[in-house]
Protein backbone atom coordinates (compact mmCIF):
# COMPACT_ATOMS: atom_id res chain seq x y z
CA UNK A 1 -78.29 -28.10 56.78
CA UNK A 2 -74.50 -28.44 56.26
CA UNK A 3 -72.07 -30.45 57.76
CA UNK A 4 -70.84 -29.32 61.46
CA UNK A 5 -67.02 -29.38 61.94
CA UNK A 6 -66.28 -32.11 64.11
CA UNK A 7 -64.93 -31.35 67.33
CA UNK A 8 -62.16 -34.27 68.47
CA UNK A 9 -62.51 -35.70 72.62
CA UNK A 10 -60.92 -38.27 73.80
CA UNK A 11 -61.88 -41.30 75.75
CA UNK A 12 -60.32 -42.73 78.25
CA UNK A 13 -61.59 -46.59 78.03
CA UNK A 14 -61.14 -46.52 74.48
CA UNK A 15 -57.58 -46.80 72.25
CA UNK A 16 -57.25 -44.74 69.55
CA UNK A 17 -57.43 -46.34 65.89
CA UNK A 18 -54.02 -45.34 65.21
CA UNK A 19 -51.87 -46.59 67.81
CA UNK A 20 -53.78 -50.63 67.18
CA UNK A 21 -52.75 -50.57 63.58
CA UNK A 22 -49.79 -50.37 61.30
CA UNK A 23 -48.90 -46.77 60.26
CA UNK A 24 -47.34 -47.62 57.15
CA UNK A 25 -50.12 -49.06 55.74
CA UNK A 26 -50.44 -48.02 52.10
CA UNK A 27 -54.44 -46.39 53.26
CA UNK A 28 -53.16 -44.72 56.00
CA UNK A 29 -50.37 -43.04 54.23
CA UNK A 30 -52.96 -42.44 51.26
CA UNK A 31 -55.00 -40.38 53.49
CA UNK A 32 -52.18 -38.80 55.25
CA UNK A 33 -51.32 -37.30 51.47
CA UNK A 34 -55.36 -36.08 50.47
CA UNK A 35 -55.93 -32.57 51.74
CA UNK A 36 -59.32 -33.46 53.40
CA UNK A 37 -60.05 -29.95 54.62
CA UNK A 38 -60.39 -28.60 50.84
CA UNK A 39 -62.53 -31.70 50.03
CA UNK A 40 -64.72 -30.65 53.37
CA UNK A 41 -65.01 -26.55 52.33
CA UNK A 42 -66.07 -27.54 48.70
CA UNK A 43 -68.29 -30.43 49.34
CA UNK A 44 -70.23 -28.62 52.00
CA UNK A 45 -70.51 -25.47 49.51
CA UNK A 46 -73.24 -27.19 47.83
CA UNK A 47 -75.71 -26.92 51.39
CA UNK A 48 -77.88 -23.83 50.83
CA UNK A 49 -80.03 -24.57 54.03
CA UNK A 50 -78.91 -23.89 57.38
CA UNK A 51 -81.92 -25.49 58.73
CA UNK A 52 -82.51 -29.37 60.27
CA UNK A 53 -80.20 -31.87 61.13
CA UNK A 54 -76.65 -31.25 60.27
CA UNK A 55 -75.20 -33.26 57.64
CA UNK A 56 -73.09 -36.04 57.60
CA UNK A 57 -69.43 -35.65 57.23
CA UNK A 58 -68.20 -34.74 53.91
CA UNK A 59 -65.07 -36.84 54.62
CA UNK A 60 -66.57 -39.71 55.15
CA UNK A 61 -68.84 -39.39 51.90
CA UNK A 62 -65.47 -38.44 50.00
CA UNK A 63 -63.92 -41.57 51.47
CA UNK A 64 -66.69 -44.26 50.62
CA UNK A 65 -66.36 -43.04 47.14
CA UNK A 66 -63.35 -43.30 46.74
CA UNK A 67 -62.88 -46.94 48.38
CA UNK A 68 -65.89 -47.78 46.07
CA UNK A 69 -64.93 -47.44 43.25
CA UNK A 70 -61.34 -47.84 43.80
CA UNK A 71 -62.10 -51.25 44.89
CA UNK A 72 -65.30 -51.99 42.64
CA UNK A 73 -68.03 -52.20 45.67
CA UNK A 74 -71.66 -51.06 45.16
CA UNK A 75 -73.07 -48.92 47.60
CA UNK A 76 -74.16 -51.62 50.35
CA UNK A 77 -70.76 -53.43 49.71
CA UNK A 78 -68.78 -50.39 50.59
CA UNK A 79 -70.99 -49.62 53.57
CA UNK A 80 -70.88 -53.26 55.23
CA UNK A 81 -66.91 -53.54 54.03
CA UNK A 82 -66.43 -50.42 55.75
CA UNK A 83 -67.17 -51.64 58.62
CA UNK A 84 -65.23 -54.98 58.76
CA UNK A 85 -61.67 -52.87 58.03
CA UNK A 86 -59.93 -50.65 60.36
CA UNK A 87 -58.06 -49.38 57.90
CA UNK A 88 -60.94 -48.22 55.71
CA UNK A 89 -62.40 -46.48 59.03
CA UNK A 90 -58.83 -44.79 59.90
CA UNK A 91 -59.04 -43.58 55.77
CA UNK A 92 -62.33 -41.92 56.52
CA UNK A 93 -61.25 -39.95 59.52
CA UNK A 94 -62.71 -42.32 62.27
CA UNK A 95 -60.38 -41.75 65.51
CA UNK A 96 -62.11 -45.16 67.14
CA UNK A 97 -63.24 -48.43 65.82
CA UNK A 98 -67.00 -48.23 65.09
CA UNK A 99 -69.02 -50.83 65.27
CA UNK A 100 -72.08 -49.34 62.99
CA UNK A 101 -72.78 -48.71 59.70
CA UNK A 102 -71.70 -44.93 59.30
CA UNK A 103 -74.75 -44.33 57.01
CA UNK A 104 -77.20 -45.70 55.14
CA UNK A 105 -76.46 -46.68 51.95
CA UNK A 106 -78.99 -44.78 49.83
CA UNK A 107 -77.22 -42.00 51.80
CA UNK A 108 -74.48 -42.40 48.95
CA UNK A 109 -77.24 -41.99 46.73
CA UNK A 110 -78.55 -38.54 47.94
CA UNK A 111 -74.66 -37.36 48.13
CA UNK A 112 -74.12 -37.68 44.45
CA UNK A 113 -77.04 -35.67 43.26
CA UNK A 114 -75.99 -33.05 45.37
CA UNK A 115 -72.36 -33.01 44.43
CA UNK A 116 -73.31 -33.04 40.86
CA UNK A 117 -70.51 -33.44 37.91
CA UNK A 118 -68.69 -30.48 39.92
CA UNK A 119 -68.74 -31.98 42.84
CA UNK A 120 -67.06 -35.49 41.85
CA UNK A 121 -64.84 -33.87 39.48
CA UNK A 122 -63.45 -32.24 43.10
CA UNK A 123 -62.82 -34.76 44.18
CA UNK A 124 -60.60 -36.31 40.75
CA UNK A 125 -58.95 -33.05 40.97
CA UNK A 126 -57.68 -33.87 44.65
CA UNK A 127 -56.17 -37.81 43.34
CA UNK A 128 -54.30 -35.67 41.23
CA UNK A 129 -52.66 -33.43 43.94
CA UNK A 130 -52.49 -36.87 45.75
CA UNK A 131 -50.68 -38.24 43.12
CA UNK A 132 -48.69 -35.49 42.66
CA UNK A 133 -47.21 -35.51 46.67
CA UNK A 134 -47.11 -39.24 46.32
CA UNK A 135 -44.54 -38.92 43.66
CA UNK A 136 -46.46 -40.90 41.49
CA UNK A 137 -46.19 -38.25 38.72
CA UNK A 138 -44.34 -35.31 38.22
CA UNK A 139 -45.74 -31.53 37.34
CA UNK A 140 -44.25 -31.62 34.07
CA UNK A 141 -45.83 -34.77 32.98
CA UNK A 142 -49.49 -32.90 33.04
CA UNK A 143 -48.32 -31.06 29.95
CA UNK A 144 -48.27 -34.22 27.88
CA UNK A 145 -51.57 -35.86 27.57
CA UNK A 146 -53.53 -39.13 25.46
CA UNK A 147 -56.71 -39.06 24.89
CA UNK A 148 -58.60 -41.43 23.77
CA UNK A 149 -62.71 -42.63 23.65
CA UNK A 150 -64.14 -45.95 24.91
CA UNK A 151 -68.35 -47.14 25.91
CA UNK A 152 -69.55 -46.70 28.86
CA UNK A 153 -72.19 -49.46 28.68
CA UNK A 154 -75.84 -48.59 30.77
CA UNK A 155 -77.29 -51.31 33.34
CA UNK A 156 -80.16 -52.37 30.93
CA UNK A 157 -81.55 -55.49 29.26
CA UNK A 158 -80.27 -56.25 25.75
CA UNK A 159 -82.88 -54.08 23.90
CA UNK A 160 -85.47 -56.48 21.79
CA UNK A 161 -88.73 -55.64 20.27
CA UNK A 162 -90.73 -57.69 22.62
CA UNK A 163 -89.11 -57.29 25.32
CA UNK A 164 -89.45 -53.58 25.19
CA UNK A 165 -93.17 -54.11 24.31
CA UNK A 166 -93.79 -56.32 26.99
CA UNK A 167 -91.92 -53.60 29.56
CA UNK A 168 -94.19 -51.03 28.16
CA UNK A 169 -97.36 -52.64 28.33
CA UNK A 170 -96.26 -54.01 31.98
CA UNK A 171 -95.59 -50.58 32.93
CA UNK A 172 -99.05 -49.46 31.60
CA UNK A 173 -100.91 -51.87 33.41
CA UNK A 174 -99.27 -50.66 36.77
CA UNK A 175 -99.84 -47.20 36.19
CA UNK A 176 -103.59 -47.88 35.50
CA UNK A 177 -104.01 -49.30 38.95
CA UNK A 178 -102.08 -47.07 40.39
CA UNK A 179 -103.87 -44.27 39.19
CA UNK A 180 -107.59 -46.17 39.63
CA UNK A 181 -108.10 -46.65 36.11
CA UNK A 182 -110.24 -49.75 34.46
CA UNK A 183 -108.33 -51.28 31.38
CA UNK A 184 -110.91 -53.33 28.79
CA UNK A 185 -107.90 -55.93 28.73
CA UNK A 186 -104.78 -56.18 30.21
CA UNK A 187 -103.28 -58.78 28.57
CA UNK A 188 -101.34 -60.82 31.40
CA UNK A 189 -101.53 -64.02 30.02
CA UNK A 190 -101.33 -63.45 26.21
CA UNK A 191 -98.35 -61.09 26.33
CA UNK A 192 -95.81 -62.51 28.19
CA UNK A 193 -96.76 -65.95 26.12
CA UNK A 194 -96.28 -64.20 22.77
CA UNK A 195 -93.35 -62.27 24.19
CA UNK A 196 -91.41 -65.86 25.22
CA UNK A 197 -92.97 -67.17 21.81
CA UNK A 198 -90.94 -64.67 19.68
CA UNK A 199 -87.51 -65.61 21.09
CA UNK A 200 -88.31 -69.17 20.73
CA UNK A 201 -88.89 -68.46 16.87
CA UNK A 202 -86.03 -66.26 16.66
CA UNK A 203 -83.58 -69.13 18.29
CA UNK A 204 -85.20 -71.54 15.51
CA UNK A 205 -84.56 -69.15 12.48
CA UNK A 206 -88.05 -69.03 11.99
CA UNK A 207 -88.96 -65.42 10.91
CA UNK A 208 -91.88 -65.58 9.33
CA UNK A 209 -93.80 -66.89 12.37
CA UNK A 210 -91.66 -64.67 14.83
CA UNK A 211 -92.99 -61.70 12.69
CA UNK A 212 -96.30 -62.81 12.61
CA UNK A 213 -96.23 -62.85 16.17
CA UNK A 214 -94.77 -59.26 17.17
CA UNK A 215 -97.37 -58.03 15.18
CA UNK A 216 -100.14 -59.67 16.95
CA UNK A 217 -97.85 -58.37 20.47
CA UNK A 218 -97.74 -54.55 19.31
CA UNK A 219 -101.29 -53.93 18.40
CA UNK A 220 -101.63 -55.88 22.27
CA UNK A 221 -99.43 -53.18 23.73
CA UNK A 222 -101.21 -50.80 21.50
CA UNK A 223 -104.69 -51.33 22.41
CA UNK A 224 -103.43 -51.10 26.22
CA UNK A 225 -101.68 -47.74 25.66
CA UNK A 226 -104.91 -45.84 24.04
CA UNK A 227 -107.16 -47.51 26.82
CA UNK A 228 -104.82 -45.53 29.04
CA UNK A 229 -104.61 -42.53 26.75
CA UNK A 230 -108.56 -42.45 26.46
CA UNK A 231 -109.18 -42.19 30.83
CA UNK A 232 -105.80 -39.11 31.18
CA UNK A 233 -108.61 -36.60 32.16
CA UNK A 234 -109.90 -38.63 34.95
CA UNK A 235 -106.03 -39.30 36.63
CA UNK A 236 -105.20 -36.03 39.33
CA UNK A 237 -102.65 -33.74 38.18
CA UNK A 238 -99.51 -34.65 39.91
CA UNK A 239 -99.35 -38.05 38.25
CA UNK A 240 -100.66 -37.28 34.90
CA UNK A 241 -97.29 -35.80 33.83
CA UNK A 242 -95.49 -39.19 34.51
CA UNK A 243 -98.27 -40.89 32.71
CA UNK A 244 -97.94 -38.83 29.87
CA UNK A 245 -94.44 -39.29 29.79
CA UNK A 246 -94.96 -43.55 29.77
CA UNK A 247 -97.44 -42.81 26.75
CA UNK A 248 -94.96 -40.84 25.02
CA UNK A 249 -92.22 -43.45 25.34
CA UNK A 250 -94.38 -46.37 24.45
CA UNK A 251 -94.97 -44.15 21.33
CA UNK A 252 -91.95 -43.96 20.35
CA UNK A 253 -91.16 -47.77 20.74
CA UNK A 254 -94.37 -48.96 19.21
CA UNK A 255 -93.49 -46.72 15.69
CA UNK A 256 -89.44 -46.65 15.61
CA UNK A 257 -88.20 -49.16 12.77
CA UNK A 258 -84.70 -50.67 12.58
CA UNK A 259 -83.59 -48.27 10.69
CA UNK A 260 -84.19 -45.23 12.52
CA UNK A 261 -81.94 -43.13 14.50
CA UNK A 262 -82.51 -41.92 17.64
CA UNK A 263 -84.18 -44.85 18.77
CA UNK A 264 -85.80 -45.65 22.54
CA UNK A 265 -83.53 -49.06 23.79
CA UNK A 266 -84.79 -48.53 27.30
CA UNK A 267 -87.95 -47.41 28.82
CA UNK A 268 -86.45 -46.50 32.28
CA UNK A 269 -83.31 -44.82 30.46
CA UNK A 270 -83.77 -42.68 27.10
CA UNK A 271 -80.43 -41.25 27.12
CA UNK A 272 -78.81 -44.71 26.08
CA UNK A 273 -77.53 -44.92 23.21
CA UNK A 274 -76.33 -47.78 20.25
CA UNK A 275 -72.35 -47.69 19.80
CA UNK A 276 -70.37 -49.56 17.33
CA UNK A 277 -66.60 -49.61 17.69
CA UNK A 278 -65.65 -52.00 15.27
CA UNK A 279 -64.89 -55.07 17.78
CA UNK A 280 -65.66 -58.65 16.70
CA UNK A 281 -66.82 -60.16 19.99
CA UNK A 282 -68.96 -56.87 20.81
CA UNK A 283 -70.48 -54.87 17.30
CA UNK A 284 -72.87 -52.70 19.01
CA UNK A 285 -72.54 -51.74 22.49
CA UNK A 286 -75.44 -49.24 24.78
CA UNK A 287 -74.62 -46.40 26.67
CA UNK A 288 -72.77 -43.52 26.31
CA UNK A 289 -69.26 -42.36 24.95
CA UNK A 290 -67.03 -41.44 27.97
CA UNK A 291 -63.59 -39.00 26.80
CA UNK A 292 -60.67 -40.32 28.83
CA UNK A 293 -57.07 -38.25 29.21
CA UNK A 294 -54.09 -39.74 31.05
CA UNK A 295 -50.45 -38.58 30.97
CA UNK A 296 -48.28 -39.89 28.58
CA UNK A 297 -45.99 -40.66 30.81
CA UNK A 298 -47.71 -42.48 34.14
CA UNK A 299 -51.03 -43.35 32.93
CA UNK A 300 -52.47 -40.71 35.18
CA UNK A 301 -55.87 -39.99 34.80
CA UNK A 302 -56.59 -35.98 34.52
CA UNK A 303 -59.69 -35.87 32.87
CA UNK A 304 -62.96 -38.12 32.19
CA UNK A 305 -66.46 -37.11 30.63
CA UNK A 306 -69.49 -38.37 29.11
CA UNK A 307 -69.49 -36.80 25.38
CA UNK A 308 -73.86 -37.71 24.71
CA UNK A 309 -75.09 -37.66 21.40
CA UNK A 310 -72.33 -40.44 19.89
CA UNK A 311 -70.43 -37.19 18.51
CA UNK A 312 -67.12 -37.55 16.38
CA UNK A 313 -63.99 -38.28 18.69
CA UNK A 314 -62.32 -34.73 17.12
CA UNK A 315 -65.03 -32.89 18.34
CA UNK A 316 -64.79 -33.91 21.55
CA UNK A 317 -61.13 -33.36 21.76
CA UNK A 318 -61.01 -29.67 23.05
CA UNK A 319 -63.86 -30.05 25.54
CA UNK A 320 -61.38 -32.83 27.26
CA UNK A 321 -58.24 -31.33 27.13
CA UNK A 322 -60.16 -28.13 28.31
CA UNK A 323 -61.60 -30.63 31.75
CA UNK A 324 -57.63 -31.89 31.78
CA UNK A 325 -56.12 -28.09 32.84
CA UNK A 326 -59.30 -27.14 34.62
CA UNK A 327 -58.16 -30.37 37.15
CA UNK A 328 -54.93 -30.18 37.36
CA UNK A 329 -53.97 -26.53 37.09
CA UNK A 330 -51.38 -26.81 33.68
CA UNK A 331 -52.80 -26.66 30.28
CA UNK A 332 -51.39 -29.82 28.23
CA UNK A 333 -49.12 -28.76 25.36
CA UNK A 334 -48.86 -31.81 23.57
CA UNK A 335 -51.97 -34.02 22.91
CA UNK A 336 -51.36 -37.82 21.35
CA UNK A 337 -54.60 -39.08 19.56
CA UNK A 338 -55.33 -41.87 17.27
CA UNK A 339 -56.66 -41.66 13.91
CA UNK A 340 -60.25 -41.40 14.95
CA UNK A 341 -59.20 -37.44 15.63
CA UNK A 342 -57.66 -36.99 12.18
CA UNK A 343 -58.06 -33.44 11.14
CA UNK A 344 -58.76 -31.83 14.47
CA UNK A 345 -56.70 -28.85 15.77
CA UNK A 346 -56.75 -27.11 19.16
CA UNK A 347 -54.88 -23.55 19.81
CA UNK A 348 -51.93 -23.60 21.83
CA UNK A 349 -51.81 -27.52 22.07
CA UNK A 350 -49.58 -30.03 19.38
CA UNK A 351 -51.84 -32.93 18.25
CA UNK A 352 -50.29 -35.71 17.26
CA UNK A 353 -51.99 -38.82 15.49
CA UNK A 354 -50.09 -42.41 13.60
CA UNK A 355 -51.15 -41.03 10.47
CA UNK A 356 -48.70 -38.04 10.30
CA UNK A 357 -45.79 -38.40 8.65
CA UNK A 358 -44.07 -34.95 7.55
CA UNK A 359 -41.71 -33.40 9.93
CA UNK A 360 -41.96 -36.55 12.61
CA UNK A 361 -39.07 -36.56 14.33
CA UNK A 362 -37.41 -40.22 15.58
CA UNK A 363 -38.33 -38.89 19.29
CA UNK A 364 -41.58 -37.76 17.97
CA UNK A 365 -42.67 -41.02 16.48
CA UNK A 366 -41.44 -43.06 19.47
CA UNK A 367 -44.04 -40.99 21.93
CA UNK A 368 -46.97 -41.31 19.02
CA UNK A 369 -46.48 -45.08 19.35
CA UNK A 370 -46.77 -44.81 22.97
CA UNK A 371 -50.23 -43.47 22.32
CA UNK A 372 -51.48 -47.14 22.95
CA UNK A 373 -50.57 -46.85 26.82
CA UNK A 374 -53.85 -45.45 27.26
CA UNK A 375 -55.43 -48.66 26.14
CA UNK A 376 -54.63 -51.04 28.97
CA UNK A 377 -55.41 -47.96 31.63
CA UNK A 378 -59.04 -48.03 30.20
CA UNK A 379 -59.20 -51.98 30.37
CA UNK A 380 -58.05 -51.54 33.85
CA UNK A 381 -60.77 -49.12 34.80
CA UNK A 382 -63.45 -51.57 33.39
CA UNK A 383 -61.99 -54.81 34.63
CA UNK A 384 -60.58 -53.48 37.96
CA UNK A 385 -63.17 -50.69 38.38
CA UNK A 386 -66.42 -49.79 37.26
CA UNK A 387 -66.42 -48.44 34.22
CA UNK A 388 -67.86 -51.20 32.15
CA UNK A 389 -71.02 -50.48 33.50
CA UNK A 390 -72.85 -47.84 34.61
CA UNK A 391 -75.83 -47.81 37.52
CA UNK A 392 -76.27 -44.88 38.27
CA UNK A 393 -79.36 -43.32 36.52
CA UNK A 394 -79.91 -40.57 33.67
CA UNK A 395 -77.36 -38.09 31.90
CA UNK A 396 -76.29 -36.90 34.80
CA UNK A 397 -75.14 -40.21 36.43
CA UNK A 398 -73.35 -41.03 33.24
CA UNK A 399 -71.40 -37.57 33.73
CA UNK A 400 -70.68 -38.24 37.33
CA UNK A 401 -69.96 -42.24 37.31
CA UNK A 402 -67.19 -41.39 34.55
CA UNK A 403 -65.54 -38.82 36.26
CA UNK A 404 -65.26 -41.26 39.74
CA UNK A 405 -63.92 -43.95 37.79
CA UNK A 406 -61.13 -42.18 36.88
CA UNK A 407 -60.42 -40.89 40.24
CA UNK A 408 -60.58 -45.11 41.11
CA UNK A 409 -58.16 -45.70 39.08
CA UNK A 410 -55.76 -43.00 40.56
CA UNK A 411 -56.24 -44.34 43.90
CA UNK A 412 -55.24 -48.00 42.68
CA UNK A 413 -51.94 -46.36 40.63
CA UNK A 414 -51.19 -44.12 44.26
CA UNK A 415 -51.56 -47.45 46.38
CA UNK A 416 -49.73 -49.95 44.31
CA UNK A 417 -46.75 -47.08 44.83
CA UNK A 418 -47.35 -46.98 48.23
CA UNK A 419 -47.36 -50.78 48.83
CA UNK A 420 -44.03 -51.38 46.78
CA UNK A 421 -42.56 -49.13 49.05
CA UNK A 422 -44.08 -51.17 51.98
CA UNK A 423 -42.43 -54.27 50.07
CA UNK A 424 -39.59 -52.38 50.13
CA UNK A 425 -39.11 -51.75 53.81
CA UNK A 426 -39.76 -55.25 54.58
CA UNK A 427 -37.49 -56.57 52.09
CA UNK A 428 -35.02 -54.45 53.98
CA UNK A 429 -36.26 -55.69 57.41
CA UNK A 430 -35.41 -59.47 56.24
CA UNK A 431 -31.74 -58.59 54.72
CA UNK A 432 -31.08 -56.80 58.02
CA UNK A 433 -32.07 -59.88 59.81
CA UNK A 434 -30.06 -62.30 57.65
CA UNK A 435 -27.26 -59.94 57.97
CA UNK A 436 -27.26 -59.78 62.25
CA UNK A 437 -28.26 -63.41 62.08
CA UNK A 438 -24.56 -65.04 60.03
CA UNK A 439 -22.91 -62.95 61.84
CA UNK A 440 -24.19 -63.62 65.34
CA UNK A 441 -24.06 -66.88 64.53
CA UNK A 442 -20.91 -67.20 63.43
CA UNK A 443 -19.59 -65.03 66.91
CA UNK A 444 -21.61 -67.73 68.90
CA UNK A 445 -19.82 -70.92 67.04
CA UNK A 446 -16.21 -69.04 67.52
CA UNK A 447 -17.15 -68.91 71.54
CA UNK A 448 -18.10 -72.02 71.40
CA UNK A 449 -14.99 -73.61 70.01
CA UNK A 450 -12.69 -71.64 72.19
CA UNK A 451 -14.69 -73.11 75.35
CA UNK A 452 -14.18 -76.27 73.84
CA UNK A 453 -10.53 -75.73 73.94
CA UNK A 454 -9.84 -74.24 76.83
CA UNK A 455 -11.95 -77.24 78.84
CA UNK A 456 -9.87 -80.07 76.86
CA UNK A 457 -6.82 -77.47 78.04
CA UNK A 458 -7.37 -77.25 81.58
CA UNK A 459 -8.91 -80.24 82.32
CA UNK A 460 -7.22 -83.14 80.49
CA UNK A 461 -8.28 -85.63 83.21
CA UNK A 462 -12.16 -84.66 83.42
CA UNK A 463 -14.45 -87.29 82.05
CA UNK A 464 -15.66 -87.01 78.41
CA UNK A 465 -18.91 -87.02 79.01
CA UNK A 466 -18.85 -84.62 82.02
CA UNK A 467 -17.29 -82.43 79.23
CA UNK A 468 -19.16 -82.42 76.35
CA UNK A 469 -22.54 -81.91 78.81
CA UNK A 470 -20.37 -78.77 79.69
CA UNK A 471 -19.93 -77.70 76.14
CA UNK A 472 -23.55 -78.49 75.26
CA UNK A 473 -24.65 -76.34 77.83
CA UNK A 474 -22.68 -73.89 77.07
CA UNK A 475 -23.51 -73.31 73.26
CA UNK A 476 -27.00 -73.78 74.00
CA UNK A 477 -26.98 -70.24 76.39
CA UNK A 478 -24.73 -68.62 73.69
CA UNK A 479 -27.00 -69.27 70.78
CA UNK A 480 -29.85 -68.05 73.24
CA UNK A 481 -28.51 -64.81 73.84
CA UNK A 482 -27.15 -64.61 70.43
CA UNK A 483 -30.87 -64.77 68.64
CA UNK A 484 -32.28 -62.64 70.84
CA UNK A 485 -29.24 -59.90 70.15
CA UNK A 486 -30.10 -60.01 66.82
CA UNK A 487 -34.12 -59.83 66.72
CA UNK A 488 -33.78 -57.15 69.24
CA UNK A 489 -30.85 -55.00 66.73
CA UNK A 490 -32.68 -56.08 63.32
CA UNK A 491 -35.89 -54.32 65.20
CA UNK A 492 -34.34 -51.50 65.50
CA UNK A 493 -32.66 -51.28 62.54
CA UNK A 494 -36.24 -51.75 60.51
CA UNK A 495 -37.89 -48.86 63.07
């Protein structure tokens, strides 16, 4: 069932969120400037059941996204965090501190799948507006776009030969008790000792051996996978597809050669894939290709997707420029690539690359040099958010945990506005004070040196010390009343 809209009451023993904290907090401005209630009507379009409990509310899904993975938190993290921070509660639309965990974490889980690709890229599409009402960017920079590619690395192993054959046969063995089936051998001694045993060759540089024995650990995993194979007709039919599907995979890892393309570098995720971009400290990298547009001008992010199948960066040019207007309502005009797009043209849109060189304006070669901005804004999504590596499982996480780390890194561009202008304010506070504080002081020292005058004036016979007690009490009331004239005006001044 969908999400009911809440209905707000009041409570008299309790104090309201927002009068306990400080309004011009950089996340309580953020979420004074997202337009929750379109978030709410497309989030809950995806509920086609009007039966069972009502569903939890789509702003506070929206929001633990968006603190996730504008802050880098797994699910639990951003659950238990949640909890600890006012402010984070105030962001999701809580009018009163809670002291609970607002939902289960696997909750999160459930969420995504539902939203889909469509339903996260909502919710980039709204950082944009954010970011547009922030004055972070303007409208005309969305018609100037760079797009570049980077890896989107998967949460696996580093793919070996035995360690794949040991997963498969370890795998195997599970699903054969599981299903009630009765192996000849299951090898749980000898395999893991010739699986260690090759790495311990490989470190020494001794092939031969370390040959020798993955040969003897594939016809291991081998004989295990046709004992299986042999007893399918006796497992029921609901798990005999899964089992089929673990035969099929160890298949395809027992007989794939180095050379081969298309190869299996994870039994729990086929969809990785080997990438090699040419750096030193990284040659091959697994996971998936991820398509990344910013503006030219901010750094914006308007459009991020998975491109599977390692295809050529031109190719994937006009599906991300296509994503770009789709989010943010302008179609780019002008399109700065590098040379990896060389020879690529889109209709309606100018596509710039370093390698041109008739007709290139001074102005023209200027913003084609500024094509490297986009560089840094993918470092910070990977070091600052979580695009260096992926959790979330299949395709179709790939798609969606792309398209939410660009709407992180949004978030982190619209706060860091929002706190200089905090910095700002205060800055302002303190000159204020500085200001009312010289010059109270200096009234207070000229009232202070008239009374001194005036009591060596009138009373020339009084005794010294009688009079400087007199003076002393005297400037200490007048520098009372003068601090507290100025905290109370530099107060007001800041309000």
């Amino acid at each position: 069932m969908g999400p009911k809209t809440p209905v707000p009451e009041g409570d008299i023993f309790r104090q309201p969120l927002r009068e306990q904290i400080n309004l011009k907090h950089p996340l309580v401005r953020l979420a004074d400037l997202i337009d929750w209630a379109r978030l709410n009507a497309a989030m809950s379009a995806s509920f086609v059941s009007h039966r069972g409990r009502p569903a939890t509310s789509p702003r506070l899904i929206a929001g633990l996204l968006y603190l996730q993975h504008a802050f880098d938190l797994s699910d639990e993290e951003v659950v238990w965090q949640w909890l600890e921070n006012p402010y984070w509660q105030v962001f999701t639309g809580e009018t009163y501190l809670q002291t609970k965990p607002p939902v289960d974490p696997s909750s999160l889980t459930r969420w995504r799948k539902r939203l889909g690709e469509a339903g996260v890229e909502e919710l980039l599409a709204e950082t944009i507006e954010a970011a547009k009402r922030a004055n972070v960017i303007k409208t005309s920079s969305l018609k100037r776009v760079i797009v570049d590619t980077t890896v989107m690395e998967k949460a696996i192993a580093h793919p070996t030969d035995s360690r794949l054959l040991e997963r498969c046969r370890e795998h195997l063995v599970k699903a054969a008790a599981l299903h009630g089936l009765k192996l000849r051998q299951n090898y749980n001694r000898e395999a893991p000792r010739l699986a260690g045993q090759i790495g311990r060759y490989a470190h020494a540089k001794q092939y031969k051996r370390m040959k020798k024995a993955l040969r003897t650990l594939r016809s291991r995993v081998g004989r295990v996978m046709r004992d299986v194979e042999r007893q399918l007709d006796g497992v029921a039919q609901q798990g005999r597809a899964a089992l089929e599907e673990l035969i099929g995979r160890t298949k395809r890892i027992l007989t794939q050669k180095q050379k081969d393309k298309n190869k299996l570098y994870a039994l729990h995720a086929p969809e990785v894939e080997c990438l090699a971009k040419g750096k030193a400290r990284k040659p091959y990298e697994f996971g998936v290709k991820v398509s990344i547009t910013t503006t030219h001008k901010e750094g914006l992010v308007v459009g991020a997707r998975s491109m599977p199948g390692n295809p050529y960066d031109g190719h994937t040019l006009a599906e991300a420029l296509e994503q770009a207007a789709i989010l943010s309502d302008i179609q780019p005009e002008i399109a700065v690539v590098d040379r990896g797009y060389k020879g690529v043209a889109i209709d309606g849109v100018k596509v710039y690359h370093p390698g041109l060189r008739r007709g290139i304006t001074r102005g023209l070669r200027a913003m084609i040099r500024r094509r490297s901005a986009i560089e840094p804004a993918i470092g910070h999504m990977k070091a600052d958010g979580k695009l260096d590596r992926n959790w979330l499982k299949g395709a179709l996480g790939d798609a969606m945990h792309a398209v939410l780390c660009g709407a992180g890194h949004n978030l982190r561009m619209i706060l860091r506005k929002l706190r200089f202008f905090l910095r700002r304010d205060s800055r302002r506070v303190v000159q204020l004070q500085n200001r009312f504080a010289v010059g109270g002081l200096a009234s207070a020292a000229r009232q202070i040196e008239l009374f001194r005058a005036d009591y060596a004036r009138w009373m020339p016979t009084a005794d010294p010390d009688a009079g400087g007690k007199a003076v002393e009490k005297f400037a200490e009331s007048t520098l009372r009343l003068s601090c507290d004239s100025v905290q109370k005006t530099a107060g007001n001044q800041g309000d």
